[in-house]
PDB file of N, CA and C in Angstrom:
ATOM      1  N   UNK A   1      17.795  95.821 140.978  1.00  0.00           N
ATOM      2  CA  UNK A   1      19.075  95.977 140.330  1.00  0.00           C
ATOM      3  C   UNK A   1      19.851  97.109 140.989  1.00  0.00           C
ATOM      4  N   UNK A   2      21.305  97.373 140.972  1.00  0.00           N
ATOM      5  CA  UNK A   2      21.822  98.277 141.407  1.00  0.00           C
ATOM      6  C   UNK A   2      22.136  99.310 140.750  1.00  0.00           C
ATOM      7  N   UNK A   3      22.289 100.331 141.062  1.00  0.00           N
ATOM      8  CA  UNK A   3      22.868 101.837 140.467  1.00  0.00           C
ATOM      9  C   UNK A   3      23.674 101.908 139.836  1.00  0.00           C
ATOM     10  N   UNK A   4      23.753 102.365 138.784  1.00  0.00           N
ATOM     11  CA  UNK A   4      25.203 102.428 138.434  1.00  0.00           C
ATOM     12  C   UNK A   4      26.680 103.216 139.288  1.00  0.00           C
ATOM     13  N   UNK A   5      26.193 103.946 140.328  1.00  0.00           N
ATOM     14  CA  UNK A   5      27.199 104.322 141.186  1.00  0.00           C
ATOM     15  C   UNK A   5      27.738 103.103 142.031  1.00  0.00           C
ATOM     16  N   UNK A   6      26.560 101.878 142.470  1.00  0.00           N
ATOM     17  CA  UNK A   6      26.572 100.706 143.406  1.00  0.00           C
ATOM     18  C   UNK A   6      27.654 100.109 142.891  1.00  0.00           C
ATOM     19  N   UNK A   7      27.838  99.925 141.268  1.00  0.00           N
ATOM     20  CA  UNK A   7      28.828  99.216 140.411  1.00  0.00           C
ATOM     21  C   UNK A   7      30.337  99.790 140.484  1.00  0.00           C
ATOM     22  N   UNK A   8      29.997 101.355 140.124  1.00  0.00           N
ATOM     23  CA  UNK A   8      31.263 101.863 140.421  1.00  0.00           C
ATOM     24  C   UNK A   8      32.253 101.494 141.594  1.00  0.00           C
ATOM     25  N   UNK A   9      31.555 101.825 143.024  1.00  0.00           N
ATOM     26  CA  UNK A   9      31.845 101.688 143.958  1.00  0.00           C
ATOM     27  C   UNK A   9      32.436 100.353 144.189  1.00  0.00           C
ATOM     28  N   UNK A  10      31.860  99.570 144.039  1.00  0.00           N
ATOM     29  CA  UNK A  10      32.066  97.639 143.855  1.00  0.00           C
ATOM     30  C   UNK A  10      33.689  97.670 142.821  1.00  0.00           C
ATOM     31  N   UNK A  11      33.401  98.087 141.975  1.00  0.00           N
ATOM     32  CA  UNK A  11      34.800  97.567 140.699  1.00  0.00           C
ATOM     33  C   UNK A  11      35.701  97.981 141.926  1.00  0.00           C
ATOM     34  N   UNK A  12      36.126  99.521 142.546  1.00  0.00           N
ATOM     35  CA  UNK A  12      36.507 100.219 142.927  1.00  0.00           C
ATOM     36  C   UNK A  12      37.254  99.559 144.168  1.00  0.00           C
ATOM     37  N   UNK A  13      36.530  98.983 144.737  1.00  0.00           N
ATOM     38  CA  UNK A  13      36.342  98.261 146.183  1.00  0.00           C
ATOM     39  C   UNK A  13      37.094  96.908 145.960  1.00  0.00           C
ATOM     40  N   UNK A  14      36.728  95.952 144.986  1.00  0.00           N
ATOM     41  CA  UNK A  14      37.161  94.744 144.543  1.00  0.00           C
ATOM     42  C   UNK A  14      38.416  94.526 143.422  1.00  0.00           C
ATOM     43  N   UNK A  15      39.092  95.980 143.250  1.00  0.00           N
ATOM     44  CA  UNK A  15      40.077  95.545 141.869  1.00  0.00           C
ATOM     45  C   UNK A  15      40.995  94.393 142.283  1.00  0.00           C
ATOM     46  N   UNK A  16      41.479  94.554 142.978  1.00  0.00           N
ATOM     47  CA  UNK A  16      42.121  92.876 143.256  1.00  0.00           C
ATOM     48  C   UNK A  16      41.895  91.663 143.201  1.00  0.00           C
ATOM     49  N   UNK A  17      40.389  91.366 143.638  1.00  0.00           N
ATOM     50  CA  UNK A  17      39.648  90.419 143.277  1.00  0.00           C
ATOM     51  C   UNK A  17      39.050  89.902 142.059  1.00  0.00           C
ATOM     52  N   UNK A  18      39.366  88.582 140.956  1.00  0.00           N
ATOM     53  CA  UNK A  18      39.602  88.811 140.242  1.00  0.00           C
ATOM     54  C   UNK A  18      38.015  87.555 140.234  1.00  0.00           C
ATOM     55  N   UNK A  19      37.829  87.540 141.039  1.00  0.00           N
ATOM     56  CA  UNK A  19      36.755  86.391 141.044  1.00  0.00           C
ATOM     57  C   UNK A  19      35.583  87.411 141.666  1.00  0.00           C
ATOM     58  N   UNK A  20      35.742  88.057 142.453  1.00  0.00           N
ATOM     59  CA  UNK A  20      34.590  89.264 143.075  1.00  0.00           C
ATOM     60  C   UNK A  20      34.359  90.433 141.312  1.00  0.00           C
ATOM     61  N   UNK A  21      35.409  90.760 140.666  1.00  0.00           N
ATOM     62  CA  UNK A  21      35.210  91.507 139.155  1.00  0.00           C
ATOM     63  C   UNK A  21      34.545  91.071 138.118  1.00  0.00           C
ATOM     64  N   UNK A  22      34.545  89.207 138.177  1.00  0.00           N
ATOM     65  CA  UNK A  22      34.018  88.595 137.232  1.00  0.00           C
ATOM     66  C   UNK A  22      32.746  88.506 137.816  1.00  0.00           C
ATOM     67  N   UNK A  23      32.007  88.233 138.760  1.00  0.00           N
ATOM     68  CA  UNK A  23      30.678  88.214 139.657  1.00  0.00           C
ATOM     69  C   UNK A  23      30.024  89.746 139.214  1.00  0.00           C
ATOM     70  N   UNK A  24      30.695  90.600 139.361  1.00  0.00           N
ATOM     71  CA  UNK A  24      29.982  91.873 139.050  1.00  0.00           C
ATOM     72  C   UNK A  24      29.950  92.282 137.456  1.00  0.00           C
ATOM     73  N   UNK A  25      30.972  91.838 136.577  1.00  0.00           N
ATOM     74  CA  UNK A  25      30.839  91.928 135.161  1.00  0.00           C
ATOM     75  C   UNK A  25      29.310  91.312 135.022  1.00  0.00           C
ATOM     76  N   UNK A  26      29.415  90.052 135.361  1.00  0.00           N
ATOM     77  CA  UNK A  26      28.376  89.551 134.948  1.00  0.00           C
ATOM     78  C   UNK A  26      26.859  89.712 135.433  1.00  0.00           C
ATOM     79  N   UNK A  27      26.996  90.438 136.766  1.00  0.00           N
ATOM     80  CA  UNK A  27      25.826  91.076 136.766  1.00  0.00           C
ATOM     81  C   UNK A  27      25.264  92.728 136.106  1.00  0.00           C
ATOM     82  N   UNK A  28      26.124  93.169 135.320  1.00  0.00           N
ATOM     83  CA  UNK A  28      26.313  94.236 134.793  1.00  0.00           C
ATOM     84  C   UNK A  28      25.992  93.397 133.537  1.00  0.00           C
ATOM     85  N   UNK A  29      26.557  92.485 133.152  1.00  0.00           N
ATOM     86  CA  UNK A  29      25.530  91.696 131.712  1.00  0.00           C
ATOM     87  C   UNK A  29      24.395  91.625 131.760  1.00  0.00           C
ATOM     88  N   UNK A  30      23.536  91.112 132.949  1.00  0.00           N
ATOM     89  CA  UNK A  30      22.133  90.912 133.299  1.00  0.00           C
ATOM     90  C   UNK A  30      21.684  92.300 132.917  1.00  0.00           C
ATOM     91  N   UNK A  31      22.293  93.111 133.746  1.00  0.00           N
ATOM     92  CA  UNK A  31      21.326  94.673 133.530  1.00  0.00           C
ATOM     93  C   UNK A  31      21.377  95.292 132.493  1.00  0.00           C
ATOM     94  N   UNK A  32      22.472  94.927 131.472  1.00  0.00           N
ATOM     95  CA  UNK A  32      22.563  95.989 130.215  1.00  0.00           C
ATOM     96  C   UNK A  32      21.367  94.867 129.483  1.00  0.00           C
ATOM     97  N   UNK A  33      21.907  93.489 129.139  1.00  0.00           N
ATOM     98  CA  UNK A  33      20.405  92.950 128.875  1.00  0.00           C
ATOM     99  C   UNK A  33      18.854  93.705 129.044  1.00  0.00           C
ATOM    100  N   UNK A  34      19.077  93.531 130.298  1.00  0.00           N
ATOM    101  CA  UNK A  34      17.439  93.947 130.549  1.00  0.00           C
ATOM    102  C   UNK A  34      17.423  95.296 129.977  1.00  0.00           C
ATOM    103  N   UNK A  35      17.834  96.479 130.505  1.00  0.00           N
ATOM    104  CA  UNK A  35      17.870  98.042 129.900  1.00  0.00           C
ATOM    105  C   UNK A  35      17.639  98.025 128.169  1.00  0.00           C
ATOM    106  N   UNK A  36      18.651  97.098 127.462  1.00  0.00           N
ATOM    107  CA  UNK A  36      18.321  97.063 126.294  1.00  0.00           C
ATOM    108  C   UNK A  36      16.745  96.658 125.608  1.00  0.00           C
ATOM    109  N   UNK A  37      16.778  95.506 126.281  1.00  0.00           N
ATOM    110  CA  UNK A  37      15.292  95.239 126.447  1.00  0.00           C
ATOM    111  C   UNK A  37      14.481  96.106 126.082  1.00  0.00           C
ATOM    112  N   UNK A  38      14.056  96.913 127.523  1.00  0.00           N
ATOM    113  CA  UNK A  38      13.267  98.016 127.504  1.00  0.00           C
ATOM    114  C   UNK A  38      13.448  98.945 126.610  1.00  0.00           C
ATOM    115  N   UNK A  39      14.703  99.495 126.492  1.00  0.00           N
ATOM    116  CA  UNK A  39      14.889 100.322 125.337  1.00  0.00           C
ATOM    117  C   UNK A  39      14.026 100.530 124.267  1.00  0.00           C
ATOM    118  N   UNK A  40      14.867  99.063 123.688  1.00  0.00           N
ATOM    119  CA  UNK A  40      13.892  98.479 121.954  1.00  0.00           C
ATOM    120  C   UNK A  40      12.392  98.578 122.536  1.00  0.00           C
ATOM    121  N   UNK A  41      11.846  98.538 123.818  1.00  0.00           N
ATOM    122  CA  UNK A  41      10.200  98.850 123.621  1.00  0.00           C
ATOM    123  C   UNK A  41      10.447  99.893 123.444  1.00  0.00           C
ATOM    124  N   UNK A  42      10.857 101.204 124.106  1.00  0.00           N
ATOM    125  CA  UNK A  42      11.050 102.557 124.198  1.00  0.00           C
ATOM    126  C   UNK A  42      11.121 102.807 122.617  1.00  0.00           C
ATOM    127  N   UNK A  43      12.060 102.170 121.785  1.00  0.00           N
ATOM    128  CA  UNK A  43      12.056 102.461 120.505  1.00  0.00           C
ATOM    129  C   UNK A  43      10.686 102.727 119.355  1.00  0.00           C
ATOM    130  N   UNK A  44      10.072 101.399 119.796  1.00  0.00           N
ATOM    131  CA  UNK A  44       9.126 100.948 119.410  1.00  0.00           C
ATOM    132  C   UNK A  44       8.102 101.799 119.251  1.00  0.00           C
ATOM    133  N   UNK A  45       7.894 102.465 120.362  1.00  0.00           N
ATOM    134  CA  UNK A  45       6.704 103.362 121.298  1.00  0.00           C
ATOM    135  C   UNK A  45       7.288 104.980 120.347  1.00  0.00           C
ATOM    136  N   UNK A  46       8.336 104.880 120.364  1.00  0.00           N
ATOM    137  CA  UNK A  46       9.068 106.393 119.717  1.00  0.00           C
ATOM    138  C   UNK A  46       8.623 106.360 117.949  1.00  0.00           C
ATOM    139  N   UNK A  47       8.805 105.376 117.604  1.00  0.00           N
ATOM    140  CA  UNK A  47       8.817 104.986 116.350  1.00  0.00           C
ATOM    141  C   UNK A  47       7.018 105.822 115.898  1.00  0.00           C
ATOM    142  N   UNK A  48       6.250 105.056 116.781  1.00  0.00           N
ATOM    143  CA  UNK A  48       5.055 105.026 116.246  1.00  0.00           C
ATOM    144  C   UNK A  48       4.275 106.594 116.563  1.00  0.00           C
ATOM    145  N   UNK A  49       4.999 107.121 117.700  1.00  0.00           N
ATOM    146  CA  UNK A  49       4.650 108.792 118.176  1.00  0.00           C
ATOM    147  C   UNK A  49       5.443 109.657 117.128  1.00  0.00           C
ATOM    148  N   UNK A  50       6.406 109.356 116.681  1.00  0.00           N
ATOM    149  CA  UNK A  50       6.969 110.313 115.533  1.00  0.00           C
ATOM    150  C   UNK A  50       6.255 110.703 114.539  1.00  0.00           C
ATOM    151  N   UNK A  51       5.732 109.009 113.901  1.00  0.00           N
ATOM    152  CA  UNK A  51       5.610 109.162 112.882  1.00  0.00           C
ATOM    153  C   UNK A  51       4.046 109.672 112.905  1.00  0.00           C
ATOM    154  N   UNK A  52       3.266 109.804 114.190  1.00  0.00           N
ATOM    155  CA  UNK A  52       1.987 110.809 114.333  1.00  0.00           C
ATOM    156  C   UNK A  52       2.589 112.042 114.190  1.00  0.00           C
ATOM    157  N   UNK A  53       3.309 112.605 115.500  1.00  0.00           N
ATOM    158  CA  UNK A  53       3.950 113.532 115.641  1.00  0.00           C
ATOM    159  C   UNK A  53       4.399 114.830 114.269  1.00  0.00           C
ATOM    160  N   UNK A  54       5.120 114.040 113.451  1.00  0.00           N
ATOM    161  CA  UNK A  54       5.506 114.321 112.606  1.00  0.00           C
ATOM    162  C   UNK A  54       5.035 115.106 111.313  1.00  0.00           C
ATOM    163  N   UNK A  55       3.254 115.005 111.225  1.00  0.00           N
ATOM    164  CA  UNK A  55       2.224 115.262 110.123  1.00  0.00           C
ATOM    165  C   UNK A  55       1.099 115.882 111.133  1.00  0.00           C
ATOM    166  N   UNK A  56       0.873 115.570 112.439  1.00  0.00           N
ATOM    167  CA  UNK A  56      -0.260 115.586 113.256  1.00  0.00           C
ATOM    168  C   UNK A  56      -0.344 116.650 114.212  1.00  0.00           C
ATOM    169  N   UNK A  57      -0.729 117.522 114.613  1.00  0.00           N
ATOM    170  CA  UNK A  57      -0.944 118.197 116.008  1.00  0.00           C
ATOM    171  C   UNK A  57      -1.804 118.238 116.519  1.00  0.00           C
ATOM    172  N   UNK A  58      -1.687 118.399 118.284  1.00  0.00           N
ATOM    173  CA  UNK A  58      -2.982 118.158 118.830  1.00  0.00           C
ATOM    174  C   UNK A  58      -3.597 119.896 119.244  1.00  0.00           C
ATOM    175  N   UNK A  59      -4.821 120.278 118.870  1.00  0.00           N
ATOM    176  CA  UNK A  59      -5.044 121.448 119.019  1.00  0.00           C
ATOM    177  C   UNK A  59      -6.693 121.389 119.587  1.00  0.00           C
ATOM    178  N   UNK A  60      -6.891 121.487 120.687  1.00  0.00           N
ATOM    179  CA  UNK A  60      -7.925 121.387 121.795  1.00  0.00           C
ATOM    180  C   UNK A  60      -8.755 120.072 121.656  1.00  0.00           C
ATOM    181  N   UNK A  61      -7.957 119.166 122.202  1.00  0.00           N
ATOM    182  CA  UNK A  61      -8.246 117.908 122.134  1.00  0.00           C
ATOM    183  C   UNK A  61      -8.554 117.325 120.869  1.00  0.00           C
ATOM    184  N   UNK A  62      -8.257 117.628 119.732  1.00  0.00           N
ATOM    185  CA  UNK A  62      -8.232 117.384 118.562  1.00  0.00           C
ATOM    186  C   UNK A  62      -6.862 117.508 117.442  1.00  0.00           C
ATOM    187  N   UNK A  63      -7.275 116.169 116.549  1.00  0.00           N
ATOM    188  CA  UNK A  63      -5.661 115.454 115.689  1.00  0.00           C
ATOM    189  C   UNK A  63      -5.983 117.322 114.508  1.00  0.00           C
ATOM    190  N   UNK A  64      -4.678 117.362 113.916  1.00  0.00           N
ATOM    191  CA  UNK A  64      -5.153 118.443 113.251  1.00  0.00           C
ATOM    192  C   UNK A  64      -4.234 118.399 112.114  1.00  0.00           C
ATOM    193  N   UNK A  65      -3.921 118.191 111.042  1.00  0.00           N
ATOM    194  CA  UNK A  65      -2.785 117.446 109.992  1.00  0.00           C
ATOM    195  C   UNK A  65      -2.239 118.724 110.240  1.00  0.00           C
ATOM    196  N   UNK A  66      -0.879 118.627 109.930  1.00  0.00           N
ATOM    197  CA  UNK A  66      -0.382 120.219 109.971  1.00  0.00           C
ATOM    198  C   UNK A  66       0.235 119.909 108.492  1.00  0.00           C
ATOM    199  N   UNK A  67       0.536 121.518 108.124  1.00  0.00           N
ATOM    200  CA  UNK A  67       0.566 121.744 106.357  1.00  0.00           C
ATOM    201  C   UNK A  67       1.964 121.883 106.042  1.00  0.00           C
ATOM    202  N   UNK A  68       2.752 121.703 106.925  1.00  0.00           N
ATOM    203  CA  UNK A  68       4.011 120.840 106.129  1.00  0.00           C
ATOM    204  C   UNK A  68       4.340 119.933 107.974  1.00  0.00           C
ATOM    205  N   UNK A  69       5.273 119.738 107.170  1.00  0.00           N
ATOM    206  CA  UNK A  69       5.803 117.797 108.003  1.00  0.00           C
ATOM    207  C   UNK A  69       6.901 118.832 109.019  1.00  0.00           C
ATOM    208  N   UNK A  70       6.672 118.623 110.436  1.00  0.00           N
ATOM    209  CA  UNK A  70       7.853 118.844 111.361  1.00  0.00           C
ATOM    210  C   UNK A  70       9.041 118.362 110.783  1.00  0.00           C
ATOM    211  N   UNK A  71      10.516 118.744 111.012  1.00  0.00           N
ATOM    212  CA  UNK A  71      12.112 118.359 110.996  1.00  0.00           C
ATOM    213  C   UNK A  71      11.766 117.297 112.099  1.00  0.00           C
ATOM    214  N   UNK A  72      13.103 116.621 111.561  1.00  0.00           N
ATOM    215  CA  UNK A  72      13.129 115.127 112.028  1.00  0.00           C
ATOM    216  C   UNK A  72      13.501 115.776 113.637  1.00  0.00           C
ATOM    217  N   UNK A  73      14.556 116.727 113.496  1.00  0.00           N
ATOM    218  CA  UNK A  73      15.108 117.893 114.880  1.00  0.00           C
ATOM    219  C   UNK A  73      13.619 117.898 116.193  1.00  0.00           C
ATOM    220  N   UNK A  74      12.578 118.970 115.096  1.00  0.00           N
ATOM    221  CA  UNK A  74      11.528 118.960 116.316  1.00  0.00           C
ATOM    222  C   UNK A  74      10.847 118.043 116.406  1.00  0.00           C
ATOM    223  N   UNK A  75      11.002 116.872 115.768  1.00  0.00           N
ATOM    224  CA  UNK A  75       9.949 115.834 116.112  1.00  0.00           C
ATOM    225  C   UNK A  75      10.837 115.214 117.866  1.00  0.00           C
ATOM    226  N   UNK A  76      12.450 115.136 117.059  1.00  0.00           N
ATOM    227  CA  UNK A  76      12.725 114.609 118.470  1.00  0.00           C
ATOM    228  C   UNK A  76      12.672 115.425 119.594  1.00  0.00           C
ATOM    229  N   UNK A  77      13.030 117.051 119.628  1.00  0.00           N
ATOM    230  CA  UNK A  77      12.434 117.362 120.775  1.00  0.00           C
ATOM    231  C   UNK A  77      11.480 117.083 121.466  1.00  0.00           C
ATOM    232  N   UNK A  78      10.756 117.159 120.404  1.00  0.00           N
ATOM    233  CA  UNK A  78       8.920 116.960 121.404  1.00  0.00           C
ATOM    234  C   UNK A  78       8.825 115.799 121.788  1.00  0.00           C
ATOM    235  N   UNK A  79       9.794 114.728 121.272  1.00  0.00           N
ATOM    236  CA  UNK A  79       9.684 113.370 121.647  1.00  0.00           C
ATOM    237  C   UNK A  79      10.810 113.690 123.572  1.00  0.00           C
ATOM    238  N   UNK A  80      11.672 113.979 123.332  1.00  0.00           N
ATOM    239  CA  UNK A  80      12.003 114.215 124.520  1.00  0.00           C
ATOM    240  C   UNK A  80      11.461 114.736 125.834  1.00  0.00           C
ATOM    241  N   UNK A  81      10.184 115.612 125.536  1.00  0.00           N
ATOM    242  CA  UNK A  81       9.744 115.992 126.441  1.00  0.00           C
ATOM    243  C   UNK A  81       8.591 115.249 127.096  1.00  0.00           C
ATOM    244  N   UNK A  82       8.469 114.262 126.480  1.00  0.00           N
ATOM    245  CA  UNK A  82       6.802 113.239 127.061  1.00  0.00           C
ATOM    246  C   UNK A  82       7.595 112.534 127.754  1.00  0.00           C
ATOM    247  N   UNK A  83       6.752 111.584 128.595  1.00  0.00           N
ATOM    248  CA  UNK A  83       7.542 110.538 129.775  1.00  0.00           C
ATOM    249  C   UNK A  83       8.119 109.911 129.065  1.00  0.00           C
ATOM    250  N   UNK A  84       7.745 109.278 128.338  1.00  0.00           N
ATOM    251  CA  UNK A  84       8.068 108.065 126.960  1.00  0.00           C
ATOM    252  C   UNK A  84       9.733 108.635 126.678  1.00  0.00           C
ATOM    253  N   UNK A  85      10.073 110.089 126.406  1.00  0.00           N
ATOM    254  CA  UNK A  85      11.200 110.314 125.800  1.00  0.00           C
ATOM    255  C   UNK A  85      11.908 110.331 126.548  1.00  0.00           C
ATOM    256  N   UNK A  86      11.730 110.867 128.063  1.00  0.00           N
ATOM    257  CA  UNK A  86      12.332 111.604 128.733  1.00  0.00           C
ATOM    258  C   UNK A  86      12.855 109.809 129.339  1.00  0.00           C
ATOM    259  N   UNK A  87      12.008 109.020 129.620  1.00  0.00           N
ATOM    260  CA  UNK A  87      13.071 107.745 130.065  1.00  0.00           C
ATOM    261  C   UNK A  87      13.740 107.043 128.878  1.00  0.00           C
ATOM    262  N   UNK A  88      13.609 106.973 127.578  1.00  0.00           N
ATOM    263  CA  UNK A  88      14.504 106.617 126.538  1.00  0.00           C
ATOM    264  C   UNK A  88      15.733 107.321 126.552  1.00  0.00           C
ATOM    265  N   UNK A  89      15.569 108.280 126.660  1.00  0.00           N
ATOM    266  CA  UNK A  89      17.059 109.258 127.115  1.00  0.00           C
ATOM    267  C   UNK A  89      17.630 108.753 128.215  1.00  0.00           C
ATOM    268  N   UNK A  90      16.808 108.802 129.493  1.00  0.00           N
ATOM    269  CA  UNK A  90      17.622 108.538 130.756  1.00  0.00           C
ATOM    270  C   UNK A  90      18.594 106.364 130.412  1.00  0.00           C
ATOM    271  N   UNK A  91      17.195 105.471 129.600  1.00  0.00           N
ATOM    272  CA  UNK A  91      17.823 104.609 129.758  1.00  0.00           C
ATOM    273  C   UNK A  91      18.842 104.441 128.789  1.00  0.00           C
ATOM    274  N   UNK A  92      18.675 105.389 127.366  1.00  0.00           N
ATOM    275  CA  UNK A  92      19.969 105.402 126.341  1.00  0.00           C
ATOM    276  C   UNK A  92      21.715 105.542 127.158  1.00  0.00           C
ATOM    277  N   UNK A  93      21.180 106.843 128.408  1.00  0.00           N
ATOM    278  CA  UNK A  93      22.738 107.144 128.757  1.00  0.00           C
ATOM    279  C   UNK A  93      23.183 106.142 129.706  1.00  0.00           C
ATOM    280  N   UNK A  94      21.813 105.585 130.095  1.00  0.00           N
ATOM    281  CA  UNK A  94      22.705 104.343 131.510  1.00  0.00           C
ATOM    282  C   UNK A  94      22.813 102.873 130.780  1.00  0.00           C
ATOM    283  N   UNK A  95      22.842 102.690 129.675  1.00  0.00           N
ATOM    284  CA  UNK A  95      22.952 101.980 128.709  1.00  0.00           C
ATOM    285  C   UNK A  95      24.493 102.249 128.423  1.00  0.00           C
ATOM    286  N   UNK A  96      24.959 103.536 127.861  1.00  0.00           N
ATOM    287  CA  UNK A  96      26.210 103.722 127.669  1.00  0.00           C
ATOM    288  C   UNK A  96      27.259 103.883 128.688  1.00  0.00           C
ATOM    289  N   UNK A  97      26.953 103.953 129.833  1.00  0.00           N
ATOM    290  CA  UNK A  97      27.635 104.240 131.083  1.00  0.00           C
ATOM    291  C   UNK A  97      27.893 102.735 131.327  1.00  0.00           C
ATOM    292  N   UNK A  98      27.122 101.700 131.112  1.00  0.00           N
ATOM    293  CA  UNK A  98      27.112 100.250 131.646  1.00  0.00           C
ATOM    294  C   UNK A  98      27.943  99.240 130.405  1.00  0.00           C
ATOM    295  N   UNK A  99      27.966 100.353 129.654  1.00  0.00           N
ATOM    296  CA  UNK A  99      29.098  99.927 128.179  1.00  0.00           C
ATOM    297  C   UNK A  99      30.248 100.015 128.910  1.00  0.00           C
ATOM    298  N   UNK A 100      30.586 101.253 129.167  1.00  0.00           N
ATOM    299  CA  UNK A 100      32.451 101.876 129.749  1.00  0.00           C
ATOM    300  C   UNK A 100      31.993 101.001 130.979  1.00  0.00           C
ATOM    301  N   UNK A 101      31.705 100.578 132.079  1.00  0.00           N
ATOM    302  CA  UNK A 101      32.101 100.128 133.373  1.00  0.00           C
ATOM    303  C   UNK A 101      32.431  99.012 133.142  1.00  0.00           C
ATOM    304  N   UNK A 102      31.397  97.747 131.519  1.00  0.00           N
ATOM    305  CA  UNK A 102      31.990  96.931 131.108  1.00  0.00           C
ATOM    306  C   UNK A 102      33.200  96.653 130.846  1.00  0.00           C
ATOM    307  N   UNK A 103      33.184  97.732 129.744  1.00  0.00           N
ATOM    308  CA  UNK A 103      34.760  97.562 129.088  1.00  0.00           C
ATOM    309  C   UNK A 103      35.596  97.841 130.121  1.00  0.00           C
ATOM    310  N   UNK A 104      35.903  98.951 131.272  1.00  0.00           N
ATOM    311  CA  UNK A 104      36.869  99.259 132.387  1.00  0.00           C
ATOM    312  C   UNK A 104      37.065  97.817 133.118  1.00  0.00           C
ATOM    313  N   UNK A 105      36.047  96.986 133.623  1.00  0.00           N
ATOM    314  CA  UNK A 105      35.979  96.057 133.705  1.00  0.00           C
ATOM    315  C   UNK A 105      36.837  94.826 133.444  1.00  0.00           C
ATOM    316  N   UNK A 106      36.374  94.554 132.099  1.00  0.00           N
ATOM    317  CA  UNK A 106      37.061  93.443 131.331  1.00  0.00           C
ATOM    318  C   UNK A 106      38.585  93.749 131.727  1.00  0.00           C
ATOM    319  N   UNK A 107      39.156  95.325 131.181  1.00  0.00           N
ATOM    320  CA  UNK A 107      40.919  95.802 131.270  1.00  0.00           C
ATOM    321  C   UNK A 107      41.024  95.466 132.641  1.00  0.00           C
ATOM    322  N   UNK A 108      40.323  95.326 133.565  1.00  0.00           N
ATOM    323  CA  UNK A 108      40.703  95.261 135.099  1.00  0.00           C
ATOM    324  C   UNK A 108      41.228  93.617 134.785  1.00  0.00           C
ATOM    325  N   UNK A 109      39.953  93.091 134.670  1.00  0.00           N
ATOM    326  CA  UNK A 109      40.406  91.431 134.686  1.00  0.00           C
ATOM    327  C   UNK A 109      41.586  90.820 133.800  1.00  0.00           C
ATOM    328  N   UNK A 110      41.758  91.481 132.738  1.00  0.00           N
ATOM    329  CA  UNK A 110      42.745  91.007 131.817  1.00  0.00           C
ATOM    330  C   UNK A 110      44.136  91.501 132.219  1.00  0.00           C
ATOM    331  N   UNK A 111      44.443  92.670 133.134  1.00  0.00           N
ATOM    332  CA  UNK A 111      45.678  93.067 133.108  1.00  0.00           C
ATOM    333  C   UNK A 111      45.678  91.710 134.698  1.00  0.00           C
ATOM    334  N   UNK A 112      44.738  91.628 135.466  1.00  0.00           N
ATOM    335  CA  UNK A 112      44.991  90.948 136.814  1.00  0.00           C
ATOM    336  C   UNK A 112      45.422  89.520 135.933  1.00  0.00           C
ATOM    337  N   UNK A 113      44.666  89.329 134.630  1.00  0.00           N
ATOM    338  CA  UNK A 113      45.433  87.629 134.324  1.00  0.00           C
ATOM    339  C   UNK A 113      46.955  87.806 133.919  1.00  0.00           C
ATOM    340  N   UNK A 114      47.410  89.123 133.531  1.00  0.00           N
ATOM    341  CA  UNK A 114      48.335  88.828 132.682  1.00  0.00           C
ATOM    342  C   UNK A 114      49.437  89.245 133.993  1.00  0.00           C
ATOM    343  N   UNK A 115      49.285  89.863 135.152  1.00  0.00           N
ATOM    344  CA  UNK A 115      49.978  89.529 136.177  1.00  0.00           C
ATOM    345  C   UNK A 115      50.110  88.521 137.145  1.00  0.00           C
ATOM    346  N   UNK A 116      49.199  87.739 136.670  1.00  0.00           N
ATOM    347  CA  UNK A 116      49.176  86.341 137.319  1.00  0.00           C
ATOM    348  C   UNK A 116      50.007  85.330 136.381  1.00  0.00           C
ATOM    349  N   UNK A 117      49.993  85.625 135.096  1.00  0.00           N
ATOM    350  CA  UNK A 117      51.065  84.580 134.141  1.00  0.00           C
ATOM    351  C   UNK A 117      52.133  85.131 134.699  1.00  0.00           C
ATOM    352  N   UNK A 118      52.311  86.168 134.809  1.00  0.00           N
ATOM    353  CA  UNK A 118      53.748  86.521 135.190  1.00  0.00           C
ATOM    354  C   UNK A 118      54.542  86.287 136.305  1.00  0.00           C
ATOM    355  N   UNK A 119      53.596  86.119 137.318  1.00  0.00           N
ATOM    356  CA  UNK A 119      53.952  86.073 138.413  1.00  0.00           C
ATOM    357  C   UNK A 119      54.203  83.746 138.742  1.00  0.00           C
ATOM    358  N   UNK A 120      53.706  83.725 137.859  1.00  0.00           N
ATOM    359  CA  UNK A 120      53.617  82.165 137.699  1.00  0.00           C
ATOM    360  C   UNK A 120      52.564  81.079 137.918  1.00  0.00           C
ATOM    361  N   UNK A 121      51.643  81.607 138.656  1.00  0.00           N
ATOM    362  CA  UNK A 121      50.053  81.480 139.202  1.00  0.00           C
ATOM    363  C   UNK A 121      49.408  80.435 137.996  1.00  0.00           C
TER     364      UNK A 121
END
């Protein structure tokens, strides 16, 4: 799949092309698909470490209940700092970045139709 800079560059490169914008929208559908995908596992995987996380600590290789319940706050830190968090974060923001290039997108194609009614096309 490509970068999200690869995309940038492409819209950037192709605004005129109104058939080259729709080719790349739609491969920017494929990838937010898939990312979401993964995500909801990412979720999944977060869901079930919290709710250890949350009552549990690990103190020399051993579960250890702790005597009150972490904030929902430090549970997510500590969730941020394991691999698990640290790519739910990275794929949450390229998730939202692939939102706006969408939507920039779509306004590209819709203002190119509505200068093509105009123009008589």
């Amino acid at each position: 799949m490509k970068t999200l800079r690869q995309y940038a560059d492409e819209i950037q490169l192709d605004q005129s092309n109104p058939i080259a914008l729709a080719t790349i929208l739609s491969e920017m559908s494929v990838h937010y698909s898939y990312l979401s995908e993964q995500h909801t596992a990412y979720k999944l995987k977060k869901a079930e470490w919290e709710n250890k996380a949350k009552f549990y600590t690990m103190v020399r290789d051993k579960e250890i209940e702790l005597d009150k319940p972490l904030s929902d706050k430090a549970v997510e830190q500590k969730w941020r700092l394991t691999t698990g968090g640290g790519k739910e974060y990275q794929m949450r923001n390229e998730i939202k970045v692939i939102e706006k290039l969408m939507s920039n997108l779509r306004s590209i194609l819709s203002q190119r139709k509505a200068e093509q009614q105009n123009l008589g096309y």
